[in-house]
Protein backbone atom coordinates (compact mmCIF):
# COMPACT_ATOMS: atom_id res chain seq x y z
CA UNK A 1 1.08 -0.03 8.11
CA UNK A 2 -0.54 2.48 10.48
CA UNK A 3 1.02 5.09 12.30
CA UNK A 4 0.39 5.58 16.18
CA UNK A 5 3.23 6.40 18.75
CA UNK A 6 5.58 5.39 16.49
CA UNK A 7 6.15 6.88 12.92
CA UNK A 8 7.54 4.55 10.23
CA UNK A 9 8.95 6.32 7.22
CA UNK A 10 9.51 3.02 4.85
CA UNK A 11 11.22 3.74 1.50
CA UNK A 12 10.71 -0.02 1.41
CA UNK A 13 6.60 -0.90 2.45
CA UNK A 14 5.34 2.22 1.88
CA UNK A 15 6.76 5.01 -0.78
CA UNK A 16 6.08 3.53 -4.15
CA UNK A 17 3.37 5.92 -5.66
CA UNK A 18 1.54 5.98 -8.81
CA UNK A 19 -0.54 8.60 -9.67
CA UNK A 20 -3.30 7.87 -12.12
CA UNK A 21 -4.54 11.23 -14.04
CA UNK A 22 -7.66 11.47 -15.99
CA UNK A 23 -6.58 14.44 -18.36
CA UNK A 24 -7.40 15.05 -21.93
CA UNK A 25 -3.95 15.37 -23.34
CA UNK A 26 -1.01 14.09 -25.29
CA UNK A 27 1.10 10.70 -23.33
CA UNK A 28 3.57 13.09 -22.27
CA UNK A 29 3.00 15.40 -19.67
CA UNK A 30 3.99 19.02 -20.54
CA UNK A 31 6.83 20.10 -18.59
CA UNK A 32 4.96 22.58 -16.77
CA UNK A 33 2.49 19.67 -15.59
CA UNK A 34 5.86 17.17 -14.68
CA UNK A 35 7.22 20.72 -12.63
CA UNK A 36 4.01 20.79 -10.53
CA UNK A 37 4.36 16.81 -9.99
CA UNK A 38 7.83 17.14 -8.86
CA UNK A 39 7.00 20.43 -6.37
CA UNK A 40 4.07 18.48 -5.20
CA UNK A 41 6.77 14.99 -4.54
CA UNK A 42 9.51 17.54 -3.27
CA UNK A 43 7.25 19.00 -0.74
CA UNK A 44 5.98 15.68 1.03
CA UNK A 45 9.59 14.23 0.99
CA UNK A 46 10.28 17.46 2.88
CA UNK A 47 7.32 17.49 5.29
CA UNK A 48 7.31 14.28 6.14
CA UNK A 49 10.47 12.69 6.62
CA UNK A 50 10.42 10.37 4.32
CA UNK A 51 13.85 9.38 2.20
CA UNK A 52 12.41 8.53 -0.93
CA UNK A 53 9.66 8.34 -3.25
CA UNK A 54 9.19 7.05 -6.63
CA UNK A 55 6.06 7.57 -9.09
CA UNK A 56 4.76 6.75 -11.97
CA UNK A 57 2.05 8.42 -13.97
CA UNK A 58 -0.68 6.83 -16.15
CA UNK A 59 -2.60 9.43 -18.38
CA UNK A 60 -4.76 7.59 -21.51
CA UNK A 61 -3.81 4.27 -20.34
CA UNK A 62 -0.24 4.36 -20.88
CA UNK A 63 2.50 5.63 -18.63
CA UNK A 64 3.41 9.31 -19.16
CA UNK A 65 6.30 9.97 -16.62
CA UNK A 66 8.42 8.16 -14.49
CA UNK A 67 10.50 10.14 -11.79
CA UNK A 68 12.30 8.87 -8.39
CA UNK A 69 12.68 11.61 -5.69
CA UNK A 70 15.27 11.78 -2.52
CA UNK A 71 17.81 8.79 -1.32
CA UNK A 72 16.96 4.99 -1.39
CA UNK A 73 19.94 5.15 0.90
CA UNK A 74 21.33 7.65 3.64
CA UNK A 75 25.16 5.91 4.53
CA UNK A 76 26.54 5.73 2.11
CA UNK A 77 24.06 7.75 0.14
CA UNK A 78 22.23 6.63 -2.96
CA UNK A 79 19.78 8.31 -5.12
CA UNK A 80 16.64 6.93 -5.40
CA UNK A 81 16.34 5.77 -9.40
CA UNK A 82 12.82 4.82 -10.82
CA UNK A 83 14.57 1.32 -11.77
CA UNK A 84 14.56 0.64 -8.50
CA UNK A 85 12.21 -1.82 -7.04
CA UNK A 86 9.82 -0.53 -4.09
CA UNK A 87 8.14 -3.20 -1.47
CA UNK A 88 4.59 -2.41 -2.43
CA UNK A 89 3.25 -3.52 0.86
CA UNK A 90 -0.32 -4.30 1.33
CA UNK A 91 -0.89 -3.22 -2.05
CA UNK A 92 0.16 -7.20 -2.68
CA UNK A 93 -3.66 -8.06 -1.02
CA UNK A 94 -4.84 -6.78 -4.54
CA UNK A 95 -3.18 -9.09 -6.41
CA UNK A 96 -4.38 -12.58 -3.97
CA UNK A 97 -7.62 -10.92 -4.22
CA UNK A 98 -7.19 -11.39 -7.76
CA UNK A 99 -5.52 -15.02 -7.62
CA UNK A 100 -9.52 -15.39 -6.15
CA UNK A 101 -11.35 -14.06 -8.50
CA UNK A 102 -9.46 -16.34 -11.33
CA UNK A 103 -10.24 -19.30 -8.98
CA UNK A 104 -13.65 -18.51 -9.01
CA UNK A 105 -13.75 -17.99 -12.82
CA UNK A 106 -12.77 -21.10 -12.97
CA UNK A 107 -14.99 -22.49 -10.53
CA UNK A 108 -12.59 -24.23 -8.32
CA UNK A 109 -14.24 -21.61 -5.36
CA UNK A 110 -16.90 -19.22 -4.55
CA UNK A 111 -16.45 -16.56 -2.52
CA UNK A 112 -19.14 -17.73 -0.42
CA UNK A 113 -17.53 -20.65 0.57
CA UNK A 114 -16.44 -21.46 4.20
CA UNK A 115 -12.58 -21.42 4.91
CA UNK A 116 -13.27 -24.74 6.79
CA UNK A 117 -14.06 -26.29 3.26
CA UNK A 118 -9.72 -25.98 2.46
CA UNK A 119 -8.54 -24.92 5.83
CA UNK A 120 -9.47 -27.11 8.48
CA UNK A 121 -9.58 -26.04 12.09
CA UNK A 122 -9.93 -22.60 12.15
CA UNK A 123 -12.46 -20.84 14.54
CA UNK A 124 -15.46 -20.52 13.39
CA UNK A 125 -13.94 -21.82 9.95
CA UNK A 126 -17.65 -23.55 9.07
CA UNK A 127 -18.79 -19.61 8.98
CA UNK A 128 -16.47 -17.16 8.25
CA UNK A 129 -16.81 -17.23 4.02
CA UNK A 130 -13.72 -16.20 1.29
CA UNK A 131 -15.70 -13.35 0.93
CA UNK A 132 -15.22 -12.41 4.46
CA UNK A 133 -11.61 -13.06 4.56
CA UNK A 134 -10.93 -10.61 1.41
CA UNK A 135 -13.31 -7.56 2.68
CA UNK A 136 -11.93 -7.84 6.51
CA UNK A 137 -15.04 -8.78 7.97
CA UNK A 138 -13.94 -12.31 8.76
CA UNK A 139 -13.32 -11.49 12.72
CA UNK A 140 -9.99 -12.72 13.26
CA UNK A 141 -6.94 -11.39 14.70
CA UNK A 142 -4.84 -9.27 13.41
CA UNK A 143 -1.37 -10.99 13.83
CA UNK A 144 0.58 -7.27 12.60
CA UNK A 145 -1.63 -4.47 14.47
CA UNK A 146 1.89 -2.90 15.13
CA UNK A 147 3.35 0.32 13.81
CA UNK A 148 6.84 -1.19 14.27
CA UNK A 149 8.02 -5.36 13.86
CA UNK A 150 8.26 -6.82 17.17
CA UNK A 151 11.07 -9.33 17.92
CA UNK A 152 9.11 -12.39 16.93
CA UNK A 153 8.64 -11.37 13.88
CA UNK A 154 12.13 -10.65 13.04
CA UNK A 155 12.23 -14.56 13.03
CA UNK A 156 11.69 -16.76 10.49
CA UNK A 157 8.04 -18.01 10.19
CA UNK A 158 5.19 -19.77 8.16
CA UNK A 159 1.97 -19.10 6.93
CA UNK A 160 0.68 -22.32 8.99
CA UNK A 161 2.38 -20.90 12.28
CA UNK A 162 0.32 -17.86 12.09
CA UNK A 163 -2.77 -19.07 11.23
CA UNK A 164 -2.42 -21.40 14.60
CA UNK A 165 -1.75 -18.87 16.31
CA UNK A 166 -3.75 -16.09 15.10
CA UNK A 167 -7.04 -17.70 13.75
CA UNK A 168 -7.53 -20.39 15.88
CA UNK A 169 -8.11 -17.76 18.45
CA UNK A 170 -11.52 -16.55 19.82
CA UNK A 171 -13.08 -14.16 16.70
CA UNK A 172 -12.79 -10.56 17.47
CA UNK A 173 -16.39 -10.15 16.52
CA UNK A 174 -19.03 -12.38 14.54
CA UNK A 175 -18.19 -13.06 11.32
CA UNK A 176 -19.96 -10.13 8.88
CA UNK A 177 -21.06 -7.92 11.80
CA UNK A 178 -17.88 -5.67 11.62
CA UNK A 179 -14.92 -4.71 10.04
CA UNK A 180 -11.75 -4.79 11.22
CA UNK A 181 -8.10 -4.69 8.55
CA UNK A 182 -6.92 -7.91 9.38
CA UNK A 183 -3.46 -9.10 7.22
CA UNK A 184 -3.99 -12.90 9.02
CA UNK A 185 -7.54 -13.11 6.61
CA UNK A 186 -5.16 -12.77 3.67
CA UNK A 187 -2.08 -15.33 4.55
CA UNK A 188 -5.80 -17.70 5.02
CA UNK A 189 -6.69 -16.50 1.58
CA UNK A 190 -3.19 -17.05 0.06
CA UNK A 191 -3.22 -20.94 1.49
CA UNK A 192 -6.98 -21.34 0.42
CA UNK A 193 -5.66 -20.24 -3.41
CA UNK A 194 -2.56 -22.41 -2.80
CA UNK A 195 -5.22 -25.67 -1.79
CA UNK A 196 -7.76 -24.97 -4.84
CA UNK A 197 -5.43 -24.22 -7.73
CA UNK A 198 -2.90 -26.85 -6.03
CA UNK A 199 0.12 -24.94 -7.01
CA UNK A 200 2.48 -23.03 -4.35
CA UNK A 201 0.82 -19.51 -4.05
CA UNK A 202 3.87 -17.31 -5.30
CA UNK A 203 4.30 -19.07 -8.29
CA UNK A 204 0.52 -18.99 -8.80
CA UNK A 205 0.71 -15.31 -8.47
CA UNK A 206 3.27 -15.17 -10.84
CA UNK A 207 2.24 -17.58 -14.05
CA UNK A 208 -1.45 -16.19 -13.99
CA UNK A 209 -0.93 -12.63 -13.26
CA UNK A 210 2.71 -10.94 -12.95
CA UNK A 211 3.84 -12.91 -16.11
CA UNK A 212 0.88 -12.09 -18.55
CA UNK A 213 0.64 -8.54 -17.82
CA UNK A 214 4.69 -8.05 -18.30
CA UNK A 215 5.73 -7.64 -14.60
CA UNK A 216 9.43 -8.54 -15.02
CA UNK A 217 10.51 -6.61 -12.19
CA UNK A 218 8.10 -8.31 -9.46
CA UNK A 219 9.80 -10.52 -6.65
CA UNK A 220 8.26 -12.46 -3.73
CA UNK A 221 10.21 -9.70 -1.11
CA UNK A 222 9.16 -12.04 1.70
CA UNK A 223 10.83 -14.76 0.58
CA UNK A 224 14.24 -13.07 -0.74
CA UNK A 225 14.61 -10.41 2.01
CA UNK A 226 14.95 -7.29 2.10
CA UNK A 227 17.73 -6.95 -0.49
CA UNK A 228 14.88 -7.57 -2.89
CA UNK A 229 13.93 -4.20 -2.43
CA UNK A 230 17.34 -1.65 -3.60
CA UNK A 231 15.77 1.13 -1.51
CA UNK A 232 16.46 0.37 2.15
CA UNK A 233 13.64 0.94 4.66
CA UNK A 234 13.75 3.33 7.54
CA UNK A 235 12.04 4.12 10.82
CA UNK A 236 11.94 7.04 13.09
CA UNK A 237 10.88 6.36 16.93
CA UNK A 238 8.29 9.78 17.80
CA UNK A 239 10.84 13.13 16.70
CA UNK A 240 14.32 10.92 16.58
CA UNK A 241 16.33 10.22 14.09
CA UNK A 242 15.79 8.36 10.61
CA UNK A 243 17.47 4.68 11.37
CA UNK A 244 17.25 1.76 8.86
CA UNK A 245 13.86 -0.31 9.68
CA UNK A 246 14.10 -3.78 11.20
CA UNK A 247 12.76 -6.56 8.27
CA UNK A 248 10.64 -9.02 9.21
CA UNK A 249 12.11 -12.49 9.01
CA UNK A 250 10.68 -14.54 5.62
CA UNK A 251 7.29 -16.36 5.85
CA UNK A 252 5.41 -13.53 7.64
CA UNK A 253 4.32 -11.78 4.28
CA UNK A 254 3.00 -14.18 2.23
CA UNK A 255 -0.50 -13.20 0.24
CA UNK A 256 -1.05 -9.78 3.06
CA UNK A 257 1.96 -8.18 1.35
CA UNK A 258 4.98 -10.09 -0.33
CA UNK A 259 5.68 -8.12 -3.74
CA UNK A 260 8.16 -5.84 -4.38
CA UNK A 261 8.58 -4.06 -8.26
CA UNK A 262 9.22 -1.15 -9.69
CA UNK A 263 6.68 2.18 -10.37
CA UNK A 264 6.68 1.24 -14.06
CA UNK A 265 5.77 -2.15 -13.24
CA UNK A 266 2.67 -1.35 -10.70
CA UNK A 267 1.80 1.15 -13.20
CA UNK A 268 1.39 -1.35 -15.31
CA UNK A 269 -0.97 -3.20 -13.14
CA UNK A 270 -3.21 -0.43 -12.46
CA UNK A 271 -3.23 0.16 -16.08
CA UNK A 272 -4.87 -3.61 -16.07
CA UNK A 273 -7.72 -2.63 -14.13
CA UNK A 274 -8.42 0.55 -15.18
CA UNK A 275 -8.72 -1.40 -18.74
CA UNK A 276 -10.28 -5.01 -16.99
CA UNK A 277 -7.81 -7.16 -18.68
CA UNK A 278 -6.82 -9.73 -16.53
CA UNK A 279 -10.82 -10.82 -14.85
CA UNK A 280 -13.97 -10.60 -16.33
CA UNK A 281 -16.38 -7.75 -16.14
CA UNK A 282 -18.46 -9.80 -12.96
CA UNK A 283 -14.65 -10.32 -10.87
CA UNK A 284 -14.02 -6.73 -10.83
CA UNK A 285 -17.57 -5.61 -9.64
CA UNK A 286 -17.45 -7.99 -6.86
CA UNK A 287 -13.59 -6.69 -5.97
């Protein structure tokens, strides 16, 4: 989410950190390291805004420190635990990027294959390539450029709604001449992974990545709301008050950002590409 006019302080899209430290040490951080962590956590809670925060630290491949900062809830209050589980946002593109690369592995894609060839009727759909779609140069719209969720979307919606509404539209640009962040190319790229490996995309998601790797704690937050995420989220409109953020109504998520998990859990992810053990060696150099 990008901030403009108005400033969106999420405990639930936004605040789930994890810091990944290349130090030469023991797996637990000395307490003098975990007291500079926590000033350093303290002091953006403090400058910012921002209820919450909750991080988790990876030194030597394994995680060193787990610590939750500030309320995951202002009325009534509630302390923000790191057993709590964060929306991770548009952090989720990295894992449909990766429900790709298995395809492709697999050979049931390439990346430089034309969306027309498993979604039919988008614009320029015989040009714009998988590739395009998952580094933003595909040229079409945006269908969240918003720093705030505007009425529609606080409806209930589809992943086939907004690509007929979004990229069936005139392209922004010509496909590969620019980029522009664009979460519409990734609800394409979820259906196209739905179409190839013909299973729904969530559970996809889940058998081939969140459930090898140990991701207990991951939920499709799109599709169960936002009580999937025990930290509520809140907004402020320019220099008024924190209120609790209006969710967006299920189906607008989908592969652009529909996870929510705990730090220890997306720890645990990064951990798995720092170490390459979900793709091969060629997926990750072309990610």
């Amino acid at each position: 989410m990008r901030l403009h006019r108005f400033v969106k302080f999420s405990a639930t899209l936004a605040f789930s950190f994890v810091a990944i430290l290349t130090l030469n040490a023991q797996s637990t951080l000395s307490p003098e390291l975990r007291s500079k962590i926590d000033e350093a956590a303290q002091q953006v809670l403090k400058s910012t805004g921002v209820p919450s925060a909750s991080l988790a630290v990876v030194q030597d491949g394994k995680i060193a420190y787990l610590q939750a900062y500030g309320a995951a809830r202002l009325d009534p209050q509630m302390a923000a635990t790191p057993a709590m589980r964060y929306s991770i946002g548009s952090i989720s593109k990295q894992f449909t990027a990766a429900a790709v690369m298995l395809l492709v592995q697999q050979g049931k894609l390439s990346l430089d294959d034309p969306v027309s060839k498993y979604i039919p009727g988008l614009t320029e759909g015989d040009k714009v390539t998988i590739r395009q779609l998952l580094s933003h140069t595909s040229g079409y719209q945006d269908f969240w450029p918003q720093d705030y969720v505007p009425p529609d979307m606080e409806q209930s919606t589809t992943p086939q709604h907004i690509i007929d509404r979004w990229a069936k539209q005139p392209l922004d640009f010509e496909p590969g001449t620019k980029w522009q962040y664009s979460n519409t190319n990734f609800i394409i790229a979820g259906l196209i992974v739905q179409k190839a490996s013909g299973t729904p995309f969530t559970k996809f998601i889940h058998t081939r990545i969140l459930d090898p790797l140990g991701l207990t704690t991951a939920v499709d937050f799109d599709a169960l709301g936002p009580s999937a995420a025990q930290p509520i989220g809140y907004m402020r409109y320019g220099l008024g008050p924190l209120r609790p953020s209006t969710p967006t109504g299920p189906g607008w998520m989908f592969g652009a950002g529909e996870l929510a998990m705990t730090p220890t859990d997306l720890a645990k992810w990064d951990i798995s590409m720092i170490k390459q053990s979900v793709l091969s060696p060629a997926s990750y150099k072309a990610m």
